[in-house]
Protein backbone atom coordinates (compact mmCIF):
# COMPACT_ATOMS: atom_id res chain seq x y z
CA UNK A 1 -152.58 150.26 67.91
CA UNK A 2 -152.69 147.42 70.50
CA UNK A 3 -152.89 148.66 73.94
CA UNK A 4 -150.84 146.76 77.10
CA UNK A 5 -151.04 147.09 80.89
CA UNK A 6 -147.63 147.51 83.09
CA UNK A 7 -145.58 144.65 81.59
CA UNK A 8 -144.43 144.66 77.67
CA UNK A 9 -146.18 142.19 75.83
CA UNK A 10 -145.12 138.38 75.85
CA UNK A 11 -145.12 138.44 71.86
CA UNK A 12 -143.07 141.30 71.75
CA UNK A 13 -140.66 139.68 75.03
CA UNK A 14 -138.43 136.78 74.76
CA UNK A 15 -137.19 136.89 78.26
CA UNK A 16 -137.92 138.82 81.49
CA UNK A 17 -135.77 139.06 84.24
CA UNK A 18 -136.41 141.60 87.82
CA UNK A 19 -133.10 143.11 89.50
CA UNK A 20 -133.97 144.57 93.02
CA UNK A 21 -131.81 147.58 93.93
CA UNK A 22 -130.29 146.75 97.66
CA UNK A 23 -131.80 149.40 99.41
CA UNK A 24 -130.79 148.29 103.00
CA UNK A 25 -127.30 149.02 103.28
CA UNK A 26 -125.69 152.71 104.64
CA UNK A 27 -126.02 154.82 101.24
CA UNK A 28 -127.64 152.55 99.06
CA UNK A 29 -131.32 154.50 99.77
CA UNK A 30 -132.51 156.50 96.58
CA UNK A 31 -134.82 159.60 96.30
CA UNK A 32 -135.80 159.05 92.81
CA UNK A 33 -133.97 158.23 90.19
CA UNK A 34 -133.51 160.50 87.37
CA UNK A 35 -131.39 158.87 85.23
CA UNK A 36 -130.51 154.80 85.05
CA UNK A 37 -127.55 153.68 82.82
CA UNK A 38 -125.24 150.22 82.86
CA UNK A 39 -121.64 150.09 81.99
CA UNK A 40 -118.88 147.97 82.60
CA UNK A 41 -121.43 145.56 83.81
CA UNK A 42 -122.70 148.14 86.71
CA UNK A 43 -125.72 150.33 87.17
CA UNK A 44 -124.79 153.77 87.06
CA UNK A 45 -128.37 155.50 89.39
CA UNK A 46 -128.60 159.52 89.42
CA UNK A 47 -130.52 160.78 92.29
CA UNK A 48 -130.49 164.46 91.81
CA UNK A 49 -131.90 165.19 94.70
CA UNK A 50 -129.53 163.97 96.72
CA UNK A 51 -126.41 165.11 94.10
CA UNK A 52 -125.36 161.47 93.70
CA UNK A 53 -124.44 158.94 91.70
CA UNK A 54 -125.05 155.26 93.49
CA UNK A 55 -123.14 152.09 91.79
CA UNK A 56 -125.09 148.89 92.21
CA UNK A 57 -123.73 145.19 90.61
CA UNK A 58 -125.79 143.61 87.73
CA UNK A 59 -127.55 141.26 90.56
CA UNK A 60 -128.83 144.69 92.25
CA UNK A 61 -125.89 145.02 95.06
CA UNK A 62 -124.98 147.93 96.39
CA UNK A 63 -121.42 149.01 95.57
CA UNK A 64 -120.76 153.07 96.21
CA UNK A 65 -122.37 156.30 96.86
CA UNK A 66 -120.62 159.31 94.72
CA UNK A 67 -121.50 162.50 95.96
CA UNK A 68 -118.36 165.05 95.91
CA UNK A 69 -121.09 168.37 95.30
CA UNK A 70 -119.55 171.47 97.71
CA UNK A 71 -116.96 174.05 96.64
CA UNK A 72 -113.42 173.52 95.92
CA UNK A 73 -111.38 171.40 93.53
CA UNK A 74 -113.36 168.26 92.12
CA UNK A 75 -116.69 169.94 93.36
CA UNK A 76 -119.76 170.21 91.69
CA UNK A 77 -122.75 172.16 92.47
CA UNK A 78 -125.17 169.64 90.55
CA UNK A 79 -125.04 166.54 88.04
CA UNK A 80 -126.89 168.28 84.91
CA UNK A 81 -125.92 164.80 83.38
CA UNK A 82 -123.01 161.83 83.46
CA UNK A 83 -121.48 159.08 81.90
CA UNK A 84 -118.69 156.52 82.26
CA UNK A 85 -116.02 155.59 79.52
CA UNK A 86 -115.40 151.60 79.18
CA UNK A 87 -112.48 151.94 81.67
CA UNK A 88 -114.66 152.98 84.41
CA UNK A 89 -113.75 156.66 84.55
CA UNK A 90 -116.65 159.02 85.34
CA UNK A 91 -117.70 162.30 83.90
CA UNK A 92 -120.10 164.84 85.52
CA UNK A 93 -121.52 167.86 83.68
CA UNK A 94 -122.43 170.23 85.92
CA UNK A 95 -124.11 173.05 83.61
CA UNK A 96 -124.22 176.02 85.60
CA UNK A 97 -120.49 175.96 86.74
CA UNK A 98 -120.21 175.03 82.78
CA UNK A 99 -117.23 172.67 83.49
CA UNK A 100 -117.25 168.58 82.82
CA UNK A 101 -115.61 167.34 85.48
CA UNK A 102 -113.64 163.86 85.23
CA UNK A 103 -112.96 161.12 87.97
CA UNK A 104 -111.17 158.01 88.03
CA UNK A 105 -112.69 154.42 88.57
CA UNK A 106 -112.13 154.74 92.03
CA UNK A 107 -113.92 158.51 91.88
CA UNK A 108 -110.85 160.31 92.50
CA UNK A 109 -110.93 163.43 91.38
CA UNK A 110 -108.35 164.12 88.51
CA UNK A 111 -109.18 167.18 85.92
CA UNK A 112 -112.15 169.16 85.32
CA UNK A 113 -112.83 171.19 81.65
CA UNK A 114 -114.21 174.77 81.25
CA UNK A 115 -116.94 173.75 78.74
CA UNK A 116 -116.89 176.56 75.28
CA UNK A 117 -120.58 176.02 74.64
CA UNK A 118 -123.94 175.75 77.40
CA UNK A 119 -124.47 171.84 77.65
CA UNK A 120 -127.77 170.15 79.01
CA UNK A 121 -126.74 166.42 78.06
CA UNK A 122 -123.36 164.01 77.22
CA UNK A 123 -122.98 160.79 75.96
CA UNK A 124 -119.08 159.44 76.04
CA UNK A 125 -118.26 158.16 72.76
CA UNK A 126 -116.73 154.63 72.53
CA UNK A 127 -113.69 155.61 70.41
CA UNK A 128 -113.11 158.58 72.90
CA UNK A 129 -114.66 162.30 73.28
CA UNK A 130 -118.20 163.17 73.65
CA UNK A 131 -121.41 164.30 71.80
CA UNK A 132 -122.91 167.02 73.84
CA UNK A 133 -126.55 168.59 73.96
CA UNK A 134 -126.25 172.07 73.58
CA UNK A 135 -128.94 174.26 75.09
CA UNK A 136 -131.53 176.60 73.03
CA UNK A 137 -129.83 179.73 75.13
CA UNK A 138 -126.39 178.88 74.54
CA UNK A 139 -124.61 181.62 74.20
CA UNK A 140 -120.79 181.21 75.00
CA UNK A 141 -119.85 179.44 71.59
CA UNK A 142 -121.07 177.64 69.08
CA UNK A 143 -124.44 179.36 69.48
CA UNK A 144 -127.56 178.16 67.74
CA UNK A 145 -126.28 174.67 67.74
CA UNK A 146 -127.87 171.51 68.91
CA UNK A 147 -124.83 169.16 69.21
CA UNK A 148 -121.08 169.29 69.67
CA UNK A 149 -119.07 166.29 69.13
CA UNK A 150 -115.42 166.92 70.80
CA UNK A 151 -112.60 165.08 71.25
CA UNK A 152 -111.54 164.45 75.28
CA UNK A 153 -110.04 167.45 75.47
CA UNK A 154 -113.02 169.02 74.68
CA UNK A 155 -111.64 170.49 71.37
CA UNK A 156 -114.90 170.84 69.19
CA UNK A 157 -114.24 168.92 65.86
CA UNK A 158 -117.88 168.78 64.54
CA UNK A 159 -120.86 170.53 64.93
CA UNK A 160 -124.98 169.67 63.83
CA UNK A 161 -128.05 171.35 63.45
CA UNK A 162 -129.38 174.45 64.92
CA UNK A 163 -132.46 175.33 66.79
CA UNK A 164 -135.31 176.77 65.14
CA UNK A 165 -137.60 179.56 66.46
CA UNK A 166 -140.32 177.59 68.07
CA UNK A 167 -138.39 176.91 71.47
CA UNK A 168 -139.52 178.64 74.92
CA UNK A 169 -136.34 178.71 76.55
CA UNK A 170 -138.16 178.57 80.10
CA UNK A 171 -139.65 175.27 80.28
CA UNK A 172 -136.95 172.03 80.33
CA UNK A 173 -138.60 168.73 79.95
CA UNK A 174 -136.98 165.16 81.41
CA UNK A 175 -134.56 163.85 78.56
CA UNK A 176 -131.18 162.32 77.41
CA UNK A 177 -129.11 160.66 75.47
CA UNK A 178 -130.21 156.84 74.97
CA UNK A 179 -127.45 154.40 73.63
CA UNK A 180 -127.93 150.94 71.46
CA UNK A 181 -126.65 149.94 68.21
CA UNK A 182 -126.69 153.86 67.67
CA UNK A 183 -127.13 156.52 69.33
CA UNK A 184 -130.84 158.58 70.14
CA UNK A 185 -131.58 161.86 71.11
CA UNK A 186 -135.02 164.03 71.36
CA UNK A 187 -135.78 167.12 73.51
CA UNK A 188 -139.21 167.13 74.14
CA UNK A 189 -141.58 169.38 73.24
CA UNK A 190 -140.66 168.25 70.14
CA UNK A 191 -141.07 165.28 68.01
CA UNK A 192 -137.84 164.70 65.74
CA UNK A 193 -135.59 161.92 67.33
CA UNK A 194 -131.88 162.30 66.03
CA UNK A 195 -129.74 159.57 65.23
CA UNK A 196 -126.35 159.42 65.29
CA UNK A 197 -123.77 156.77 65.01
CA UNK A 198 -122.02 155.13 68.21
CA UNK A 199 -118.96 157.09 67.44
CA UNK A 200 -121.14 160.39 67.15
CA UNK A 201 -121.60 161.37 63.98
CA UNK A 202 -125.40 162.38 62.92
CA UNK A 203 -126.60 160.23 60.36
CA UNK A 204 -130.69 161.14 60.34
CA UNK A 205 -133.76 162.26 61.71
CA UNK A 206 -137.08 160.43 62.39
CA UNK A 207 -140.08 162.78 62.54
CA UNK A 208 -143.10 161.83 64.80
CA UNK A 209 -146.39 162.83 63.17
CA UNK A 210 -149.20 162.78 66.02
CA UNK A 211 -151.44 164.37 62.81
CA UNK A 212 -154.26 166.52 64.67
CA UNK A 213 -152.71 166.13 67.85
CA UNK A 214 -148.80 167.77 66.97
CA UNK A 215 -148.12 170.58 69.27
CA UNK A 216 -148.31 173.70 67.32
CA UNK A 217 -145.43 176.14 66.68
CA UNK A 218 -147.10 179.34 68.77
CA UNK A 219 -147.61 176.68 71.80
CA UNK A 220 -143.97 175.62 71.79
CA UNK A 221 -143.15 179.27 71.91
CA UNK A 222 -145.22 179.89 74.89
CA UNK A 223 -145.72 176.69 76.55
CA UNK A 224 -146.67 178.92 79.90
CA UNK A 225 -149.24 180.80 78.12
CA UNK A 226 -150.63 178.09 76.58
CA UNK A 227 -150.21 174.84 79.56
CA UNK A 228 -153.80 174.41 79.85
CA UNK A 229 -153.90 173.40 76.33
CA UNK A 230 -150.88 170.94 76.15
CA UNK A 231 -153.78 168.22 77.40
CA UNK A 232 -154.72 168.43 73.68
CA UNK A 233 -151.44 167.51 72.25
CA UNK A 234 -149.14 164.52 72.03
CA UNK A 235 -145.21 164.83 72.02
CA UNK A 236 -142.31 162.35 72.43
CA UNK A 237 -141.22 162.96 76.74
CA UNK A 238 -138.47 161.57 78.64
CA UNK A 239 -136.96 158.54 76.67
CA UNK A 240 -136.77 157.47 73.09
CA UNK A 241 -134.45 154.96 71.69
CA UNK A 242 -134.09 152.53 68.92
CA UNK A 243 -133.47 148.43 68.42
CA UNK A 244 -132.87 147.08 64.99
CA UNK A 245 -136.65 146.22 65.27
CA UNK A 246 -138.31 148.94 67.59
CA UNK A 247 -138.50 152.32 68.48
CA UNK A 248 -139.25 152.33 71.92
CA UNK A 249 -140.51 156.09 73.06
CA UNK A 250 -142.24 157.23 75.83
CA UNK A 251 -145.63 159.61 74.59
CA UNK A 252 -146.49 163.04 76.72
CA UNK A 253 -150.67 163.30 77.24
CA UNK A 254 -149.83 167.06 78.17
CA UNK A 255 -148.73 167.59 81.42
CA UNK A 256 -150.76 164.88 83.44
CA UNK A 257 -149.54 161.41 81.88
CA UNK A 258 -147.41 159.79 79.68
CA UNK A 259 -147.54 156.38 78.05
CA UNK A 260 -145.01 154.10 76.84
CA UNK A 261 -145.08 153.14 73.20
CA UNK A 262 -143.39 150.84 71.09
CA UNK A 263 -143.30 150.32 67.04
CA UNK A 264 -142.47 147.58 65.46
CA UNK A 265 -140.67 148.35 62.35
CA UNK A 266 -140.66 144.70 60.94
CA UNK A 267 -144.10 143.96 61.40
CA UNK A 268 -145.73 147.50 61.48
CA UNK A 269 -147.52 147.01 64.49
CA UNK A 270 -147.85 149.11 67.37
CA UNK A 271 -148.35 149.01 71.26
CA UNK A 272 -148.84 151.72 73.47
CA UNK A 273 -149.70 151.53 77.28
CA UNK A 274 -152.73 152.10 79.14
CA UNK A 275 -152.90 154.94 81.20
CA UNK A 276 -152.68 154.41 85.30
CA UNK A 277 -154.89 155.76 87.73
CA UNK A 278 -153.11 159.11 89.02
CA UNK A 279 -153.07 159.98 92.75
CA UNK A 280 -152.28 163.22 93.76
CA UNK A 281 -148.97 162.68 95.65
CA UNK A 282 -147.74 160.65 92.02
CA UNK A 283 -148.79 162.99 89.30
CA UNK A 284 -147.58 162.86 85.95
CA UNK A 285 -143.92 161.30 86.12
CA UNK A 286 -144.48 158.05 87.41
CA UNK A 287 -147.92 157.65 85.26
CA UNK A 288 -146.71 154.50 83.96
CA UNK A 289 -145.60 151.19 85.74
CA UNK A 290 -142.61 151.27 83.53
CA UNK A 291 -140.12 153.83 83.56
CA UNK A 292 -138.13 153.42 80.26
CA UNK A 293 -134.22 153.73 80.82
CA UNK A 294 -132.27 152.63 78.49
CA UNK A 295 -131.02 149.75 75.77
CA UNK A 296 -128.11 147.27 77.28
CA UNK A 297 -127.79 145.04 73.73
CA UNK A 298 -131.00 143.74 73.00
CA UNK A 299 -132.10 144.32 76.57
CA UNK A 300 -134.42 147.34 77.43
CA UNK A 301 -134.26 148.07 81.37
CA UNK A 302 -136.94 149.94 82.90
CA UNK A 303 -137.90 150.80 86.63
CA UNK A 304 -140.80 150.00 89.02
CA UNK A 305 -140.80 152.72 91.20
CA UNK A 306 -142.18 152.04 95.18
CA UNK A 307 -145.54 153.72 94.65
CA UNK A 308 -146.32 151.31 91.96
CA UNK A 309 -146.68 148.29 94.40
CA UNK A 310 -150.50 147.70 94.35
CA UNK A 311 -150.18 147.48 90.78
CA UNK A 312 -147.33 145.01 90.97
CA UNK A 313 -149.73 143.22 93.64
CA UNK A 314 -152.69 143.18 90.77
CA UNK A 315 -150.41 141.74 88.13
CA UNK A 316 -148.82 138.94 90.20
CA UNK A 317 -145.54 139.78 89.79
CA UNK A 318 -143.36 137.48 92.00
CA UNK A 319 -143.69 137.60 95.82
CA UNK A 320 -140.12 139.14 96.31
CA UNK A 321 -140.38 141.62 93.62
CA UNK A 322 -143.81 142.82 95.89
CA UNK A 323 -141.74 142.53 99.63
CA UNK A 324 -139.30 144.96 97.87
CA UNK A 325 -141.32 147.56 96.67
CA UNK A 326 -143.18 147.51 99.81
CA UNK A 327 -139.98 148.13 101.49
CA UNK A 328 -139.43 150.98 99.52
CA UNK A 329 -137.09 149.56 97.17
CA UNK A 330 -136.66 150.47 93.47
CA UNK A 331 -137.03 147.06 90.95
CA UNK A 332 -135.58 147.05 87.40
CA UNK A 333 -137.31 144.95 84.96
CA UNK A 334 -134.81 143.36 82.29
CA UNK A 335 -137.00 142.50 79.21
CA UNK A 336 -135.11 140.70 76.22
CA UNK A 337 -136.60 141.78 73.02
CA UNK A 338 -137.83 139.40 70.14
């Protein structure tokens, strides 16, 4: 396993690109962000924090803040998770009102759905209707299931796997839906990735074997009991996705650090991230320079958040790409993969 600091690998890079987030305009400042997508040519940035959605251009301008969280028609009370449909339209699942509520391209409210089933995550489907994450304590249909696919009326026309007995239903770990030439799903504390095609249908699972170091079954029962331990363990956390030549996953150290990781399926070869010095104020989910978000073709975009300037400093990344972190700006680093 070859080890890397901050930036991918040149042999595994064909092309790097930086996109600075505007961060200077009314709106356009950002908490954290939780989850990063593109569509339509725009980045789609969740701050949950703040219960919004902000819309930059591909060059990093700022376009819109969404926030329409309150009581009352159209309101939510939180984004659980999102996505937008290739016309622009926006969908918000809020999961504890259990509705999915949908918006125009403009974000005009225009329906929202009482959801059948508990839902964590959504992915819109290209050819219409959605795949949805079910959660472990779902309990209002479908229960025991891990995935829904519906049509977009929310009618349930298939339904895929069911959870086994080794999940504490207490602890919710950072994860999603990741989109490519197929679509990715894994919901940490475990290590099977699912696979399903872009028009949602499950086609296979890829089990990660960390050998000696797989959590075992009584510690993902009882994660609370057992949290001192988890330093012992390794398990796929927060992002995992797939090119026609990588898996690109991000690893779990237990609780205090994770580490990017990418395999190379044509050449067998594997590189996996050095760990970053931890300050107290940073802990565990910024442990990395990169923060993997998603595939955009061959493209994987990741984030450099603020507090990793003095590492951006150390590596010589460009002078502008510096002046914006240290202006508290967010920087996404476009990497085209070999």
């Amino acid at each position: 396993m070859q080890e890397f600091s901050c930036l991918l690998p040149d042999e595994l890079v064909e092309e790097r690109r930086f996109v600075l987030l505007e961060n200077d305009q009314v709106g356009s400042e950002i908490f954290n962000i939780d989850k990063l997508i593109k569509r339509n040519g725009k980045y789609y940035v969740l701050d949950w924090a703040y219960k919004s959605i902000l819309i930059f251009d591909d060059s990093g301008k700022f376009i819109k803040r969404f926030n329409l969280s309150g009581e009352g028609p159209g309101k939510y009370s939180r984004i659980s998770d999102f996505d937008v449909d290739i016309s622009g339209k926006l969908y918000v699942l809020d999961a504890t009102l259990k509705k999915l509520f949908a918006y125009d391209r403009d974000f005009r409210f225009q329906k929202d759905f009482r959801l059948g089933f508990d839902a964590e995550k959504i992915i819109y489907l290209e050819e219409g209707g959605f795949l949805f994450a079910l959660s472990p304590w779902n309990g209002l249909g479908y229960d025991g299931y891990r995935f829904v696919k519906t049509d977009l009326e929310l009618k349930v026309q298939e339904t895929w796997m069911k959870f086994d007995d080794h999940v504490d239903q207490n602890f919710v770990f950072d994860f999603g839906f990741t989109l490519s030439d197929v679509i990715v799903f894994n919901r940490p504390i475990e290590n099977d990735i699912f696979i399903f095609s872009r028009d949602g249908n499950f086609e296979r699972i890829v089990k990660m074997d960390f050998e000696q170091f797989n959590v075992p079954d009584n510690v993902r029962r009882d994660l609370e009991t057992f949290m001192p331990k988890l330093s012992d363990f390794r398990f796929l956390n927060k992002f995992a996705a797939k090119t026609p030549n990588n898996f690109i996953l991000t690893v779990g150290y237990g609780l205090t650090s994770n580490r990017n990781l990418i395999l190379d399926t044509q050449s067998n070869k594997g590189f996996i991230e050095k760990p970053l010095a931890l300050s107290d104020d940073i802990g565990n989910l910024r442990s990395m320079f990169l923060t993997f978000s998603f595939i955009d073709n061959n493209d994987l975009v990741s984030y450099i958040h603020p507090d990793r300037v003095d590492e951006a400093k150390s590596i010589g990344l460009p002078d502008h790409v510096v002046t914006h972190l240290e202006e508290e700006g967010y920087v996404l680093c476009v990497d085209r993969l070999r």
